[in-house]
C-alpha atoms as a PDB file:
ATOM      1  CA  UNK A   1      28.392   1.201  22.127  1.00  0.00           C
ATOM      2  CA  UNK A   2      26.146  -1.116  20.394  1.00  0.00           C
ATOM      3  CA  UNK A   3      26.651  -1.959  16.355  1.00  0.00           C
ATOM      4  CA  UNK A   4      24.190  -0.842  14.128  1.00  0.00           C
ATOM      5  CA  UNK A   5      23.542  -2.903  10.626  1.00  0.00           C
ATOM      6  CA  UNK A   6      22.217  -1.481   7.518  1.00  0.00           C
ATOM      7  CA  UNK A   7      21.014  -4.803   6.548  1.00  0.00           C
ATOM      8  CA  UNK A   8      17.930  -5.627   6.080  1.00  0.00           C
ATOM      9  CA  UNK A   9      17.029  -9.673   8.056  1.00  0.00           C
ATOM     10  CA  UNK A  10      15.255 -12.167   5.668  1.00  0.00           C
ATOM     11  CA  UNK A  11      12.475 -12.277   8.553  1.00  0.00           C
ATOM     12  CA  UNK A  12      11.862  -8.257   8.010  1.00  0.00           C
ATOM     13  CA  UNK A  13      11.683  -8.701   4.080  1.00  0.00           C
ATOM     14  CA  UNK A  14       8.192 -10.014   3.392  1.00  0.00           C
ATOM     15  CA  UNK A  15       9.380 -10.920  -0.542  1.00  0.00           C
ATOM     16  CA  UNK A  16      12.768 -12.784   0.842  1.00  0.00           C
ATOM     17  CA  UNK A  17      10.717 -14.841   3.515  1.00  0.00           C
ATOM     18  CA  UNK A  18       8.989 -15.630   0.758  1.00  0.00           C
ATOM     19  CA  UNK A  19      11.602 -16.994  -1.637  1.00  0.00           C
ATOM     20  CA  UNK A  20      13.127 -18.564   1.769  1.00  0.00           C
ATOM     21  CA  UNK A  21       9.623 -20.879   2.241  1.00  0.00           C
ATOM     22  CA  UNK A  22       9.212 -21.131  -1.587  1.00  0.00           C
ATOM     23  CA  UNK A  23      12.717 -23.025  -1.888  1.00  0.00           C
ATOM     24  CA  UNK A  24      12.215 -24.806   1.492  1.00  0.00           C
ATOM     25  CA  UNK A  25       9.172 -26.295  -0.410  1.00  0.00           C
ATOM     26  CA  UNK A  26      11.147 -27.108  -3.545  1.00  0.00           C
ATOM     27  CA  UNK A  27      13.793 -28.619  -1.194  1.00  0.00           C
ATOM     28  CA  UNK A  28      11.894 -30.792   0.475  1.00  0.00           C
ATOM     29  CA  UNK A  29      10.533 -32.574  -2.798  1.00  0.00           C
ATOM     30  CA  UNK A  30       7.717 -30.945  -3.975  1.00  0.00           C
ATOM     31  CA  UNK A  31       9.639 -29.367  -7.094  1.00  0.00           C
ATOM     32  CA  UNK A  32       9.732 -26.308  -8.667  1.00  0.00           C
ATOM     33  CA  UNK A  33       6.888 -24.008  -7.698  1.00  0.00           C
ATOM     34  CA  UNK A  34       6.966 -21.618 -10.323  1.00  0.00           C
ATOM     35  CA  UNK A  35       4.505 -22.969 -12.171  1.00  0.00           C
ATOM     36  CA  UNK A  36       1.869 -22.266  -9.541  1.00  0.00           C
ATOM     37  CA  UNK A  37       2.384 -18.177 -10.816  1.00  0.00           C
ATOM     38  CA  UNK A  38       0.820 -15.189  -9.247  1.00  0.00           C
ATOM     39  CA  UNK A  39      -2.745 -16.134 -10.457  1.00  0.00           C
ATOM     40  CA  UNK A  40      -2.754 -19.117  -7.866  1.00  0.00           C
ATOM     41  CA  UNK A  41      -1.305 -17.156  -5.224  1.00  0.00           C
ATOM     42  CA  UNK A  42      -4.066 -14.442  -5.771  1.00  0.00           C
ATOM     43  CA  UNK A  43      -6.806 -17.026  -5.402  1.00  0.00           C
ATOM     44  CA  UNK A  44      -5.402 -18.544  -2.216  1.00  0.00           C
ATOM     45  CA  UNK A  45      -5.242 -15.278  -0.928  1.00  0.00           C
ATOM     46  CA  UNK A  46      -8.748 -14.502  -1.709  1.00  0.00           C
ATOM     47  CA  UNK A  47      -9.968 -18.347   0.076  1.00  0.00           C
ATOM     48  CA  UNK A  48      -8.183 -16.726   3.028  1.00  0.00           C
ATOM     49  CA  UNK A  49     -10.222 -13.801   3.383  1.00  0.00           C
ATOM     50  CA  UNK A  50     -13.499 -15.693   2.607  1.00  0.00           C
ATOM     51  CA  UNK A  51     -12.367 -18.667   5.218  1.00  0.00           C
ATOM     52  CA  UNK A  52     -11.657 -15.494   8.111  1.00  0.00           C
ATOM     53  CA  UNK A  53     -14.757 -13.890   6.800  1.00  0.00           C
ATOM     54  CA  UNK A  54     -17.158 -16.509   7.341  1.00  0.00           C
ATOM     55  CA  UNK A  55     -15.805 -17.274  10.859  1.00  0.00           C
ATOM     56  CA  UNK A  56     -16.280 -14.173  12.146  1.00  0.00           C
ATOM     57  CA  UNK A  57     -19.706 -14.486  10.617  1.00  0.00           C
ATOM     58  CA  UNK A  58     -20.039 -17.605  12.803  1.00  0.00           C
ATOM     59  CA  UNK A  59     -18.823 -15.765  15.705  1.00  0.00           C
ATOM     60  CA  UNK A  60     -21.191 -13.122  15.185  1.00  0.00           C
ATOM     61  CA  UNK A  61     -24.022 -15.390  14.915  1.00  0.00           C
ATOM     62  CA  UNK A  62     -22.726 -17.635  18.108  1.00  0.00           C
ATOM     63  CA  UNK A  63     -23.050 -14.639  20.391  1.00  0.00           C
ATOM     64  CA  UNK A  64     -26.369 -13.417  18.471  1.00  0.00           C
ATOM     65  CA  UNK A  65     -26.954 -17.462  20.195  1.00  0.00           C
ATOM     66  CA  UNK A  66     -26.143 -17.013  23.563  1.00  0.00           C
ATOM     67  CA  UNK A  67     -28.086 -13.830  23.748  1.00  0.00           C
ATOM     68  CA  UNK A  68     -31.290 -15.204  22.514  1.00  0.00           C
ATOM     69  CA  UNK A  69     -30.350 -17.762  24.612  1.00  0.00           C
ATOM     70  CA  UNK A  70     -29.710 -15.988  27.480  1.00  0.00           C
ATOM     71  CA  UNK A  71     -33.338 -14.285  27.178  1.00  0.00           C
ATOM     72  CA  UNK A  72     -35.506 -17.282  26.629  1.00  0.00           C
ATOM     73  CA  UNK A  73     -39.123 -17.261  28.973  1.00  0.00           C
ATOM     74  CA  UNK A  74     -39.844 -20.680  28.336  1.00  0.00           C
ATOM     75  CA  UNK A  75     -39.193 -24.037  26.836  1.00  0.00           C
ATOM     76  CA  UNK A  76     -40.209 -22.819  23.722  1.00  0.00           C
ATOM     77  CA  UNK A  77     -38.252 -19.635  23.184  1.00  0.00           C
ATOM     78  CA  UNK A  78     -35.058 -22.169  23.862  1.00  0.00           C
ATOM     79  CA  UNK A  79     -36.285 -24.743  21.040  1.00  0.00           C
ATOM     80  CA  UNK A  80     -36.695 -21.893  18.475  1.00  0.00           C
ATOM     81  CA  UNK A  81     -33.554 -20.106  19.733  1.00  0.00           C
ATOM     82  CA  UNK A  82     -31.818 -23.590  19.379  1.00  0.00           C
ATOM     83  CA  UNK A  83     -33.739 -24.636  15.480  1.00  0.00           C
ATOM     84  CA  UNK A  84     -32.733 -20.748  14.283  1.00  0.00           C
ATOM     85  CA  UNK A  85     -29.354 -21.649  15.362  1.00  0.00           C
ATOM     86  CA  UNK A  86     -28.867 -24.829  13.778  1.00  0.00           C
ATOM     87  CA  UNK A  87     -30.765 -23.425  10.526  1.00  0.00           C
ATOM     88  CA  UNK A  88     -28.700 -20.579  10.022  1.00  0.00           C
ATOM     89  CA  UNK A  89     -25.358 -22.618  10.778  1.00  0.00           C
ATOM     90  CA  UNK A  90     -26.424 -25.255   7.805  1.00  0.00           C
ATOM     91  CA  UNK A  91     -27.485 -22.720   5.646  1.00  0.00           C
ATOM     92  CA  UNK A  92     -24.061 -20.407   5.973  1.00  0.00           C
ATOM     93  CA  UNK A  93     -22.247 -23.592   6.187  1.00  0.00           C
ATOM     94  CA  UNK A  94     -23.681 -24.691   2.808  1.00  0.00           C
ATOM     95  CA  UNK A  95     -22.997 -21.507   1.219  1.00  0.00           C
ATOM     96  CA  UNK A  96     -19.409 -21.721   2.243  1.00  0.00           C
ATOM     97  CA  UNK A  97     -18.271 -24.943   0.866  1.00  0.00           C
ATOM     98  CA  UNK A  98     -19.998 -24.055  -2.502  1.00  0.00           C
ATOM     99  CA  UNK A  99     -17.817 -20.716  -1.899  1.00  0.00           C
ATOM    100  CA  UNK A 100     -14.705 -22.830  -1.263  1.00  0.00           C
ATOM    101  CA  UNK A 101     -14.708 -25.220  -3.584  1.00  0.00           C
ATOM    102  CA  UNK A 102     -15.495 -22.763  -6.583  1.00  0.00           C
ATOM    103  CA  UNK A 103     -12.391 -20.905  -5.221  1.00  0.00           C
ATOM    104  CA  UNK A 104     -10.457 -24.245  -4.810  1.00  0.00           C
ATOM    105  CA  UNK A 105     -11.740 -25.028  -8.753  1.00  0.00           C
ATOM    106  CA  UNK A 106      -9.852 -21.692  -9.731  1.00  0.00           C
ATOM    107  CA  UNK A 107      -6.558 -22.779  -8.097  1.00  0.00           C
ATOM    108  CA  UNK A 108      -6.210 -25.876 -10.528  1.00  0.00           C
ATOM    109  CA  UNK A 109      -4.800 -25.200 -13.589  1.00  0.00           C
ATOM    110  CA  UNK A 110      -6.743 -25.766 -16.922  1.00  0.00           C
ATOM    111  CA  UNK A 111      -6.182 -26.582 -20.347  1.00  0.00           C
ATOM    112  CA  UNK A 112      -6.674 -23.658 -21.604  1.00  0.00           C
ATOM    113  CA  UNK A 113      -4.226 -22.019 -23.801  1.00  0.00           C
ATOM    114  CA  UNK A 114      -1.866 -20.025 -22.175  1.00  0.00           C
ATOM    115  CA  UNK A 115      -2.145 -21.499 -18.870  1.00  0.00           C
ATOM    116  CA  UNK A 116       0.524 -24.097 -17.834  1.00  0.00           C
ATOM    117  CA  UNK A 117      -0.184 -27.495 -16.467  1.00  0.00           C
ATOM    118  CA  UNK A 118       1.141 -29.707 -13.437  1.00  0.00           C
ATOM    119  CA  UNK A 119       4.160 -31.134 -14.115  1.00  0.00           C
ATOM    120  CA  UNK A 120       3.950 -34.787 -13.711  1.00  0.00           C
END
């Protein structure tokens, strides 16, 4: 008859994995993390979701591409297929890093009162 445990695995527990990586961090140098707070962890969450967002914006506009691509006539319809491409990617790709790095500027803490500094 096989055993069956009431406990619950670190690996099942989202908050213990958590904790587990947290102090893996701290043990391999990089100090106590609890400065960081829930504030930072919010905003790297949210640069997550923008950085899968805009790929599968690229994605989108890859096979939007290849199907323009796919029903060019004429030398032409390929260069225009080819400059729309190439416009679009620097113009999304230019919106992004501005995205990013106002994100990235929220994840560094400030002087403001209230808010803690990096320990040196």
């Amino acid at each position: 008859m096989a055993k069956t445990s009431h406990e619950t695995s670190v690996v099942d527990d989202a908050v213990a994995l958590g904790e587990v990586a947290m102090g893996n961090l701290e043990d391999a140098g990089l100090g106590p993390l609890r400065w960081l707070g829930a504030a930072w962890f919010e905003t790297a969450t949210k640069m997550n979701n923008e950085v899968l967002r805009f790929v599968a914006d690229r994605i989108k506009e890859d096979v939007k591409t290849q199907h323009a691509l796919l029903h060019c006539k004429n030398a032409k319809d390929l260069q225009d297929a080819q400059l729309a491409f190439l416009k679009t990617a620097h113009d999304q790709y230019t919106i992004e890093t501005g995205k990013i790095v106002n994100l990235g500027m929220e994840m560094i803490p400030s002087g403001k009162k209230g808010t803690k500094t990096i320990p040196i």
